[in-house]
Protein backbone atom coordinates (compact mmCIF):
# COMPACT_ATOMS: atom_id res chain seq x y z
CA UNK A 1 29.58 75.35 -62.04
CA UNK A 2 32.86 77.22 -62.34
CA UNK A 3 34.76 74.57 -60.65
CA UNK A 4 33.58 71.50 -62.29
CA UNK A 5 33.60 72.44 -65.86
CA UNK A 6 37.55 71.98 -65.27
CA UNK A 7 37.18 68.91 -63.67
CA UNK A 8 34.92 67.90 -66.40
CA UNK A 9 36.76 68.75 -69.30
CA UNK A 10 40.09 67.19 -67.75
CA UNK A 11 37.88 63.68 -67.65
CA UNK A 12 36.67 63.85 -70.97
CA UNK A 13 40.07 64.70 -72.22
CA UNK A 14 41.31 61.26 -70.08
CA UNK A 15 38.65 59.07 -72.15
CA UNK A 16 40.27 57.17 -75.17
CA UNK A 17 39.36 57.99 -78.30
CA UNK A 18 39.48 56.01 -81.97
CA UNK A 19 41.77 52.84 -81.93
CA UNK A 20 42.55 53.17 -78.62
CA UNK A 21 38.89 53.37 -77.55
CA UNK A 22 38.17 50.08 -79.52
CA UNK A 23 41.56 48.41 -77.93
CA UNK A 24 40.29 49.78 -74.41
CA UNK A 25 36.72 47.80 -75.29
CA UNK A 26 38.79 44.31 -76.62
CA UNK A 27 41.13 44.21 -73.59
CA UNK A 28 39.11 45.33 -70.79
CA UNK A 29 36.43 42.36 -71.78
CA UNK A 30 37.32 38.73 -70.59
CA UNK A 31 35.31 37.23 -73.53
CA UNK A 32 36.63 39.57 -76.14
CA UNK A 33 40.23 39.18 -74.59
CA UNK A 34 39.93 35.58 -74.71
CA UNK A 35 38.94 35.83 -78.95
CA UNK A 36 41.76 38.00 -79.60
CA UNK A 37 44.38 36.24 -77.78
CA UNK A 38 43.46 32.80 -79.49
CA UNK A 39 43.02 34.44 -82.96
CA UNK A 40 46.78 34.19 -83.95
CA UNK A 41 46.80 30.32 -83.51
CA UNK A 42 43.61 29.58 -84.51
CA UNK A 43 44.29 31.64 -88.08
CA UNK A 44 47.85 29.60 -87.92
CA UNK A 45 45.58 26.79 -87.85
CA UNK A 46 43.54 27.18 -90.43
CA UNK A 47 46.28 28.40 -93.21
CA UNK A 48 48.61 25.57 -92.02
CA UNK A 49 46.08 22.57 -91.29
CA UNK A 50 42.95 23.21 -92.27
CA UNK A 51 43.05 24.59 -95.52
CA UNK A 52 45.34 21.81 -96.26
CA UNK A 53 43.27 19.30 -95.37
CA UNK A 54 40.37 20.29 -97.53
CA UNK A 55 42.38 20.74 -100.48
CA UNK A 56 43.75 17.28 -99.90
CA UNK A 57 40.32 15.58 -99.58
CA UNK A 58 39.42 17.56 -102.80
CA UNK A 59 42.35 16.28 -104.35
CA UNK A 60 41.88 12.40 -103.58
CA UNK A 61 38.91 12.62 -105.97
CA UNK A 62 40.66 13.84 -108.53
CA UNK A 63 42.98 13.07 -111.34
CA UNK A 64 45.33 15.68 -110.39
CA UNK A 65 49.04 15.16 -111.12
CA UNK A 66 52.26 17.07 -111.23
CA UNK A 67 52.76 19.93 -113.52
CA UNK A 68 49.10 20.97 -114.67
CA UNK A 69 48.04 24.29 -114.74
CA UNK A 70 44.80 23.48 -113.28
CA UNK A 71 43.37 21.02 -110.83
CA UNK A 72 42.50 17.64 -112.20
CA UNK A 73 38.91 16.14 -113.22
CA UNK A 74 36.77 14.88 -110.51
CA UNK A 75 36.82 11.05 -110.38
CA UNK A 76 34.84 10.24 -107.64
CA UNK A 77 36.45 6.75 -105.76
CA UNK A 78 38.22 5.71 -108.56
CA UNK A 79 41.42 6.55 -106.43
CA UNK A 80 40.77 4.33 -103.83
CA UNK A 81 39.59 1.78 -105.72
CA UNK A 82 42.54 2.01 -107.90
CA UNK A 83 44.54 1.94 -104.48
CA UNK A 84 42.71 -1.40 -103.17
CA UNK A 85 43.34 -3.14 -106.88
CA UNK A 86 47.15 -2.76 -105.71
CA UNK A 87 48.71 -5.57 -104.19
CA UNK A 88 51.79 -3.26 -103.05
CA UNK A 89 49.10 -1.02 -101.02
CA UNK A 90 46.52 -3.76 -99.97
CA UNK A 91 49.44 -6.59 -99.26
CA UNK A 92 52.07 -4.50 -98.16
CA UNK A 93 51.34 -0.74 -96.89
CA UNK A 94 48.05 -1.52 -94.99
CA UNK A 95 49.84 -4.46 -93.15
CA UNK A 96 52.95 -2.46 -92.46
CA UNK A 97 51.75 0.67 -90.91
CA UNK A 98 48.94 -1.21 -88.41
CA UNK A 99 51.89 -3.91 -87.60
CA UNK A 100 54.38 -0.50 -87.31
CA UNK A 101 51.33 1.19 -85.06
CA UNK A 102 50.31 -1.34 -83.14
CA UNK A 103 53.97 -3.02 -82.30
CA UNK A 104 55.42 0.26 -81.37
CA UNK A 105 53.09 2.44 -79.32
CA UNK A 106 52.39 -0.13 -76.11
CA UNK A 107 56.23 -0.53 -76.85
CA UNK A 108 56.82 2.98 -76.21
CA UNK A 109 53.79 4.00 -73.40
CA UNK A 110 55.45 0.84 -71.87
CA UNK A 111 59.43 2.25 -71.67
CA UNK A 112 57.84 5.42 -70.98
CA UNK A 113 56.07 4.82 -68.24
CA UNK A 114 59.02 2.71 -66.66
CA UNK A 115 61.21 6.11 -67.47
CA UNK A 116 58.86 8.26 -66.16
CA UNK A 117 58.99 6.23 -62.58
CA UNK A 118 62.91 6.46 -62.77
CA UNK A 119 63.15 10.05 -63.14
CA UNK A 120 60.53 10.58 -60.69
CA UNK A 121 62.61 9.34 -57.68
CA UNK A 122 65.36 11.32 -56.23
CA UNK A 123 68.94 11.10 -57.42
CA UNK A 124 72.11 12.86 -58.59
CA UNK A 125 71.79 15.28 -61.24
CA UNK A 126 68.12 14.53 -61.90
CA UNK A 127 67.03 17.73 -63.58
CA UNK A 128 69.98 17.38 -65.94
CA UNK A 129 69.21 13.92 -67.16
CA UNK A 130 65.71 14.85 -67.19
CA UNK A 131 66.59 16.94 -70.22
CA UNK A 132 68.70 14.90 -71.38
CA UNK A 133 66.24 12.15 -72.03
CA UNK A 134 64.48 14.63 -74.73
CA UNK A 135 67.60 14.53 -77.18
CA UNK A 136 66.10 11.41 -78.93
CA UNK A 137 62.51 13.29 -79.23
CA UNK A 138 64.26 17.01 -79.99
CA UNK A 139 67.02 16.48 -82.63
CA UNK A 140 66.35 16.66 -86.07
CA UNK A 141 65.09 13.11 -87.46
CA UNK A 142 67.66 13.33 -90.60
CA UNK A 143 70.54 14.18 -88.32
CA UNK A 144 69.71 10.76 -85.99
CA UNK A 145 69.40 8.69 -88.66
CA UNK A 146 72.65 8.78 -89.60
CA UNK A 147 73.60 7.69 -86.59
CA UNK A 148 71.19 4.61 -87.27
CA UNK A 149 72.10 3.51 -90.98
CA UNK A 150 75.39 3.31 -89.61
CA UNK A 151 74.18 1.17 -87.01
CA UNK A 152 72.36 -0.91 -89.35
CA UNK A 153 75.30 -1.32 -91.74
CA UNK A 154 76.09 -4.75 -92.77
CA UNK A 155 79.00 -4.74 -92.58
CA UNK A 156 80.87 -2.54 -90.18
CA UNK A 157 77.71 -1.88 -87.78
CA UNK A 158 78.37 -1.84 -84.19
CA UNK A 159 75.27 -4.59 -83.59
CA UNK A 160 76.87 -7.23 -86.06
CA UNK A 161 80.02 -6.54 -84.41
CA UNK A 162 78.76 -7.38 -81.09
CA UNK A 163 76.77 -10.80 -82.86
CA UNK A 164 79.72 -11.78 -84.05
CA UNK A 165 81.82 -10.97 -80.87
CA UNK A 166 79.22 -14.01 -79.56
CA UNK A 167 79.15 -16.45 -81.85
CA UNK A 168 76.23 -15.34 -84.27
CA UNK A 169 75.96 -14.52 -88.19
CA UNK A 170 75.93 -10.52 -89.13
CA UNK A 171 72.17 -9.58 -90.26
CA UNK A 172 71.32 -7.60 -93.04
CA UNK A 173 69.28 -5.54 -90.82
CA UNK A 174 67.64 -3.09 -93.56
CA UNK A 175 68.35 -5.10 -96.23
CA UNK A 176 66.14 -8.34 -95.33
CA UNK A 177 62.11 -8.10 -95.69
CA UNK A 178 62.03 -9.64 -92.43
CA UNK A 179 64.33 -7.79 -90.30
CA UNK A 180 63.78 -4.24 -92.00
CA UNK A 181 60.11 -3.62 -90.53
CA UNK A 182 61.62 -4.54 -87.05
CA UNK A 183 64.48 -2.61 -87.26
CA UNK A 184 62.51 1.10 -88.25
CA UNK A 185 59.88 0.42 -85.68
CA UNK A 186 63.07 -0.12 -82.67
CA UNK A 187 64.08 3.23 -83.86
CA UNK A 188 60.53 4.82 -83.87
CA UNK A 189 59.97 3.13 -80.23
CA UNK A 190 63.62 5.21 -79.22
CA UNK A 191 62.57 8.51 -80.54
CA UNK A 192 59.16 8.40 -79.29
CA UNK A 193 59.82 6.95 -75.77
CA UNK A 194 60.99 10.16 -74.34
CA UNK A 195 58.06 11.58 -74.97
CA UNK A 196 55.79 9.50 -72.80
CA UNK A 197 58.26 9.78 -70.40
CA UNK A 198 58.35 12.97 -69.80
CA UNK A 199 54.18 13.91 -70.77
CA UNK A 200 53.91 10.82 -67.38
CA UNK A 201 56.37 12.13 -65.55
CA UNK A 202 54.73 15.48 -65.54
CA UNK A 203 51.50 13.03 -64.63
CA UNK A 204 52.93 11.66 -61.38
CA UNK A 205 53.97 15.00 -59.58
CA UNK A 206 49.94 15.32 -59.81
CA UNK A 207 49.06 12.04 -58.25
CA UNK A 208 48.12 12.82 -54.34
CA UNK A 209 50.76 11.97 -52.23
CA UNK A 210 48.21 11.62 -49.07
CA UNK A 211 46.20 8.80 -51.25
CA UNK A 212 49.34 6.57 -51.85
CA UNK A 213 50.13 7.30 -48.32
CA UNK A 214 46.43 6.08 -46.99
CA UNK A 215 47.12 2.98 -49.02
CA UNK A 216 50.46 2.20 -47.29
CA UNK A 217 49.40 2.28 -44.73
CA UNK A 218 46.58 0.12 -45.12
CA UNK A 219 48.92 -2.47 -45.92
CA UNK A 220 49.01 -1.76 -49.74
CA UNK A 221 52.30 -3.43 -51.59
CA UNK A 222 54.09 -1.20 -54.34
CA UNK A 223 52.57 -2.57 -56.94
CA UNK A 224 48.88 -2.31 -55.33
CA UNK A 225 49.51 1.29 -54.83
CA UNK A 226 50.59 1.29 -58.40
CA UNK A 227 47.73 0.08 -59.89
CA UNK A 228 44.78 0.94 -58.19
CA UNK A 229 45.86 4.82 -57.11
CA UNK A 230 48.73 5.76 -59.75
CA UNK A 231 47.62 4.54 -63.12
CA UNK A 232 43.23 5.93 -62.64
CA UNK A 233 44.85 9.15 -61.66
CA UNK A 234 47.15 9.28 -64.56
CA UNK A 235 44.35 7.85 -66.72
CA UNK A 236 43.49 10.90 -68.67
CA UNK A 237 47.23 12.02 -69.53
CA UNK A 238 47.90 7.94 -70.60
CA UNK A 239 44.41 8.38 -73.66
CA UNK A 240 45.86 11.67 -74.65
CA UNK A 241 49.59 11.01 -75.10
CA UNK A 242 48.94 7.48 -76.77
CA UNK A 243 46.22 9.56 -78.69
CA UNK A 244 48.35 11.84 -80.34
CA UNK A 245 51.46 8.46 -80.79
CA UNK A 246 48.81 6.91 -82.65
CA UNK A 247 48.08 9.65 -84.92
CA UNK A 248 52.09 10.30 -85.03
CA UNK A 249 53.04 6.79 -85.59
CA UNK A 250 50.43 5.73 -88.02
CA UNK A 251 51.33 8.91 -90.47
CA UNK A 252 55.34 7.75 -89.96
CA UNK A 253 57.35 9.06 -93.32
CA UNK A 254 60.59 10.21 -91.99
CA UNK A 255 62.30 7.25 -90.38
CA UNK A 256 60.75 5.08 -92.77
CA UNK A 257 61.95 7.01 -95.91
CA UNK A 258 65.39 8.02 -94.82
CA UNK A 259 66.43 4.34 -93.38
CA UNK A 260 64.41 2.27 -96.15
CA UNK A 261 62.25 4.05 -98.85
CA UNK A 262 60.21 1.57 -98.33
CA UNK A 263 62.21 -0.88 -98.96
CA UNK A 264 63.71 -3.61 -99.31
CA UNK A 265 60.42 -5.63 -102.37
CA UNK A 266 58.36 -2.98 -100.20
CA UNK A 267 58.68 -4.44 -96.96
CA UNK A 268 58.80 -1.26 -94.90
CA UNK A 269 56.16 0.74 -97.07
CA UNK A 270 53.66 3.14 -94.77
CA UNK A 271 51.10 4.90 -95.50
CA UNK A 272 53.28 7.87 -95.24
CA UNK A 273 56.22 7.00 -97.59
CA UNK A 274 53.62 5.49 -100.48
CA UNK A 275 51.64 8.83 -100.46
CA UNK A 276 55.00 10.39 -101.26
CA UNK A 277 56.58 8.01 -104.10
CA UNK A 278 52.65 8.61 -105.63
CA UNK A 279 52.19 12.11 -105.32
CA UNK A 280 56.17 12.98 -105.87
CA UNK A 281 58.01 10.44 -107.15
CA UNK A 282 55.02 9.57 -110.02
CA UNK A 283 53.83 12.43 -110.22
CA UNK A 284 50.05 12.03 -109.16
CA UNK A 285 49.11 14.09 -106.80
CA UNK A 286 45.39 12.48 -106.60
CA UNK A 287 46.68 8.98 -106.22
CA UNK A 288 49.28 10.27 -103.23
CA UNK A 289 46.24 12.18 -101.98
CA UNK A 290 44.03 9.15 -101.65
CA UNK A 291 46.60 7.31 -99.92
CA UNK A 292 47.36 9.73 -96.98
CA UNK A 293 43.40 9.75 -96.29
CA UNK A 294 43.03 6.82 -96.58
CA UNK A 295 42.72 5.61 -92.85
CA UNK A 296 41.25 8.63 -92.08
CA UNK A 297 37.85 7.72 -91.06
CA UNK A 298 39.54 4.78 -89.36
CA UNK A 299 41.61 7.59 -86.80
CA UNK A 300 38.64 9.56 -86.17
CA UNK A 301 36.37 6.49 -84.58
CA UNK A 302 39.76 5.86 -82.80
CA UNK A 303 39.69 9.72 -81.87
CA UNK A 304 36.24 9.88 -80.97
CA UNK A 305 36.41 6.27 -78.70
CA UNK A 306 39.17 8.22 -76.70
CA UNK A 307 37.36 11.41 -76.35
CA UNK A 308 34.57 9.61 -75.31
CA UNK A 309 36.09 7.37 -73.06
CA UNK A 310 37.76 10.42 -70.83
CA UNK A 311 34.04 12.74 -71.12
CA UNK A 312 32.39 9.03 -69.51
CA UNK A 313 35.37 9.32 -67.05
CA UNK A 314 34.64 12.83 -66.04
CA UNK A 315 31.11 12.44 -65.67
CA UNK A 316 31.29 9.67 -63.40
C-alpha cells in the first residue's frame, strides 16, 4: 500500500482538470473535433450569408427605403409586381442577364477546358505560366477595368486602331445598345476563363493514365480517348465549376457597373446593377431587394438539377 499511494497520487495529479479537462474531452473525440474545427466557418457563414439573406427576403416584401429609422411596412408581392409592370426590368434586365449567362459560361467552360489541355502537357516554364494564367481571375475587378474602358475607347482604343489599320469604321463599343452587351460579356468570358482552367486542369491529373492507355491501344484516336474516358471522369468537377459560373455570372454587378452602369437606354442592365440603382441610387431598399431575389427560385431548380444529376451519377 505504501508504494502505490505515490504512484497513485502522481496519476491523479497527471489528470487535467477544469478547461483543460473539457479541451482534453473536445480534442481527443473525432466527432467533437470535427464540430469545433468547422464552427469558425460555419458562424462566418451565418453572420456573412445567412443572416443576410433572410433579412433580404424580409426586405423584398417591404416598403423599406433609405434613411428610416425602422424597417418598412409589409407589402406582400407588390414589389415584384411593381418590378414586372416595368418595361426597363421585364424588356431589358431579364433579357440581359439570361443572354449575359447563357452567352458567356459555355464561352468560358469552352476556353477553359482548351486551357486546361494546354497547360496540362509538358513545356518550358509550365508552373510559371500556370500562375500566370490566374492574373485575369486574381486582380482586383476595378483595377482591370481600366485597362478595358481604355480598350473600349472610341476614339484612341487599341481595337479601333487595329479596324481601322484594315479598312473598317471605329465602333462605339460601350456606347452602342448593340455592341455594349457583347463587349461586357468578352470581358466577363476573360476574367472567368482562368478559372475553369485551372479547377479542369486540377481535373485531368486525376483522370487514370492506365484507362487512356487501354484505349490507345485499342486503337482509340485522340479525340475518342477524349470523349469517352476524359470528359465522364471529369464529369463531376465540369457540374460544379459551371455550377458556381452560373451563380457568379447571373449575379454580375462589377464589370457591368464600372464599364456601363447599365448603360447605354439600359442596354447592359443585370440583375445585379438594377438592384443597386433601386436600393442605392433611389433609395428603396425593398424595390432593390426584390430585384436581387428575384431569379432566386429559378437558381435553386438549376442548383438542385445539378446536385441531382452528380448523386444519380454516383449511385450508378
Amino acid at each position: 500500500m505504501q508504494r502505490t499511494e505515490p504512484l497513485l497520487s502522481a496519476r491523479s495529479s497527471d489528470e487535467p482538470s477544469g478547461i483543460r479537462a473539457v479541451l482534453r474531452r473536445w480534442t481527443d473525440d473525432e466527432h467533437r473535433l470535427g464540430y469545433l474545427m468547422v464552427m469558425p466557418a460555419l458562424l462566418l457563414l451565418v453572420v456573412m450569408v445567412a443572416y443576410p439573406f433572410v433579412v433580404s427576403i424580409w426586405l423584398g416584401f417591404t416598403d423599406t427605403r433609405i434613411a428610416q429609422q425602422a424597417t418598412g411596412n409589409f407589402i406582400g408581392f407588390e414589389n415584384y409586381m411593381n418590378l414586372l409592370n416595368r418595361s426597363v426590368f421585364a424588356d431589358k434586365v431579364i433579357r440581359n442577364t439570361i443572354l449575359y449567362t447563357v452567352g458567356a459560361v459555355p464561352l468560358k467552360l469552352v476556353l477553359g477546358m482548351i486551357l486546361a489541355l494546354l497547360l496540362n502537357r509538358r513545356f518550358p516554364l509550365r508552373n510559371l505560366i500556370r500562375g500566370l494564367i490566374l492574373l485575369p481571375w486574381v486582380v482586383p475587378t476595378s483595377l482591370s477595368m481600366i485597362v478595358f474602358l481604355w480598350l473600349f475607347e472610341p476614339t484612341f482604343s487599341v481595337l479601333n486602331y487595329l479596324l481601322e489599320g484594315v479598312g473598317l469604321a471605329p465602333v462605339n463599343w460601350l456606347g452602342t445598345p448593340s455592341t455594349a452587351l457583347f463587349s461586357v460579356m468578352m470581358v466577363n468570358v476573360w476574367r472567368g476563363t482562368p478559372f475553369f482552367g485551372v479547377i479542369l486542369l486540377a481535373a485531368l491529373q486525376g483522370v487514370p493514365g492506365d484507362q487512356i492507355e487501354a484505349a490507345r491501344i485499342d486503337g482509340a484516336n485522340t479525340l475518342q480517348r477524349f470523349w469517352h474516358i476524359t470528359i465522364p471522369a471529369i464529369m463531376p468537377v465540369i457540374v460544379v465549376s459551371t455550377l458556381f459560373s452560373i451563380v457568379r455570372t447571373f449575379a454580375e454587378m462589377e464589370i457591368v457597373w464600372i464599364l456601363t452602369e447599365g448603360g447605354p437606354f439600359n442596354s447592359t442592365h443585370m440583375i445585379g446593377t438594377y438592384a443597386y440603382q433601386l436600393a442605392i441610387k433611389n433609395a428603396n431598399i425593398g424595390e432593390g431587394a426584390a430585384v436581387s431575389l428575384f431569379f432566386f427560385p429559378v437558381m435553386v431548380i438549376i442548383v438542385w438539377f445539378q446536385l441531382w444529376y452528380l448523386q444519380q451519377r454516383n449511385n450508378a
